[in-house]
Protein backbone atom coordinates (compact mmCIF):
# COMPACT_ATOMS: atom_id res chain seq x y z
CA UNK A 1 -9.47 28.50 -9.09
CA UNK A 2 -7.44 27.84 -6.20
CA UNK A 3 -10.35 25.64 -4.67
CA UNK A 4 -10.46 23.40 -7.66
CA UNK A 5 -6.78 22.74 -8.35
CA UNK A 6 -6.53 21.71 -4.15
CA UNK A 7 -9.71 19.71 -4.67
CA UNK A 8 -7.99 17.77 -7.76
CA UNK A 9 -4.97 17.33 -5.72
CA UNK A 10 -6.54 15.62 -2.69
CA UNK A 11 -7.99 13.59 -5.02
CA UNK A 12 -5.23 12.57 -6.97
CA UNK A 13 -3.26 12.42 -3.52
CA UNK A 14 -6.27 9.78 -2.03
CA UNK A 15 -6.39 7.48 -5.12
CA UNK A 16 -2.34 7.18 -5.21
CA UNK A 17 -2.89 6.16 -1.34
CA UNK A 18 -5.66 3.78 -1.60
CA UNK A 19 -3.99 2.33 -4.59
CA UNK A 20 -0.63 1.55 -2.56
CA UNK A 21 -2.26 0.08 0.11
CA UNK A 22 -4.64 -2.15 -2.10
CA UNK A 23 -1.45 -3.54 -4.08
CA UNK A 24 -0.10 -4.95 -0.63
CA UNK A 25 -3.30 -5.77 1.04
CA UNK A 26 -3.97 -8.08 -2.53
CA UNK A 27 -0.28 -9.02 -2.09
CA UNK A 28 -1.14 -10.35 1.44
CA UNK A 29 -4.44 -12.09 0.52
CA UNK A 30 -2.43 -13.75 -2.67
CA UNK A 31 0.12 -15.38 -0.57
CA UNK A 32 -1.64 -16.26 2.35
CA UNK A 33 -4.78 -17.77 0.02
CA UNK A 34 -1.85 -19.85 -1.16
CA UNK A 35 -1.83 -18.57 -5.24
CA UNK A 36 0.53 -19.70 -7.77
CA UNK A 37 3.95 -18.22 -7.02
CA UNK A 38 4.46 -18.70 -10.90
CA UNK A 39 1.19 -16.61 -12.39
CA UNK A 40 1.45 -13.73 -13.87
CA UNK A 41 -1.16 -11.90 -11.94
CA UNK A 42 0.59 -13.04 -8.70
CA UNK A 43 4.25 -12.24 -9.77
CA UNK A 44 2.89 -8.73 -10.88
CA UNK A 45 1.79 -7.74 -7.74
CA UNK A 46 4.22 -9.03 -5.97
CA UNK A 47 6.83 -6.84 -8.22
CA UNK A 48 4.72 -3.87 -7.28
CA UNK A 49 4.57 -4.61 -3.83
CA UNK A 50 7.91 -5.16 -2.47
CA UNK A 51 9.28 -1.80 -3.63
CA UNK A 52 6.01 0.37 -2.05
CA UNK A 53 6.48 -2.16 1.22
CA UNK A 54 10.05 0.09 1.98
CA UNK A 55 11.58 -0.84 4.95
CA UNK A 56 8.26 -2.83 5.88
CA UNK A 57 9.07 -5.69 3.55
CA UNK A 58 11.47 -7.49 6.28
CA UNK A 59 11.06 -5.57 9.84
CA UNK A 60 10.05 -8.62 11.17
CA UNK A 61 11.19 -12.41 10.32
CA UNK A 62 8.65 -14.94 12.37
CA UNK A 63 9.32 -18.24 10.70
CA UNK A 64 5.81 -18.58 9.38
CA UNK A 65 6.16 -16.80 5.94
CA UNK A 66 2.39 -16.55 5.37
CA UNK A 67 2.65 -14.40 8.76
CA UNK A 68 6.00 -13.00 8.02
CA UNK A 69 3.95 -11.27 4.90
CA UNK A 70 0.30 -10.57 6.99
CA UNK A 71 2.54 -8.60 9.37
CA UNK A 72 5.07 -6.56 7.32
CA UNK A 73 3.33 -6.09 4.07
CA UNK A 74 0.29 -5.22 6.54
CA UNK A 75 1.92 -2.52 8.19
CA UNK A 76 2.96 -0.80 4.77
CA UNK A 77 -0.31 -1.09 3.89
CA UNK A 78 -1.74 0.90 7.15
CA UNK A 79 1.93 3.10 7.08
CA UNK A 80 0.67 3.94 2.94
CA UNK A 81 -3.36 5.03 4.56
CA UNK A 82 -1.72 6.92 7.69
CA UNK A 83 0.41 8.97 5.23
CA UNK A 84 -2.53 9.65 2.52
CA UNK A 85 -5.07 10.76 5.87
CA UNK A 86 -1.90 13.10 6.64
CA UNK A 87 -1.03 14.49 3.60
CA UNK A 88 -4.65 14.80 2.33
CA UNK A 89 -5.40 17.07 5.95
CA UNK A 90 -2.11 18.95 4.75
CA UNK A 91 -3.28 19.63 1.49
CA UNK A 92 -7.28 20.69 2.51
CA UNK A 93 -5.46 23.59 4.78
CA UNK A 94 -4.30 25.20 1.66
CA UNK A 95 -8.03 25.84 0.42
């Protein structure tokens, strides 16, 4: 029993993760592709980026906003998949 209900939280635990760091990564290749600021699609992840970013979203503030958003909302992405590879190693040491 305990086996399973680990196995279902590392899973839960990995989608969350990859799902975090997908929203910015599509936030990144929206902006820098150069996508309607205005669609709906675009506006929506951009609302769910910028709060999962944290303290990413502005750490640094090259002039180039098409690299201002490569390198910040790029390193929440890769800070989002360092803490999923950490907490999923956490959570296998229970089993």
């Amino acid at each position: 029993m305990r086996t399973r209900a680990v196995g279902i939280a590392a899973g839960i635990i990995s989608w969350v993760g990859l799902a975090l760091a997908v929203v910015l990564v599509v936030h990144v290749v929206l902006t820098v592709g150069g996508a309607n600021p205005d669609n709906p699609i675009t506006t929506t992840i951009r609302s769910l980026a910028e709060p999962i970013s944290l303290a990413f979203k502005d750490l640094f503030n090259p002039q180039d906003a098409k690299l201002r958003v490569i390198v910040n909302f790029g390193l929440a992405a890769l800070f989002w998949l360092g803490v999923r590879a950490i907490v999923l190693k956490l959570v296998r040491r229970l089993n």
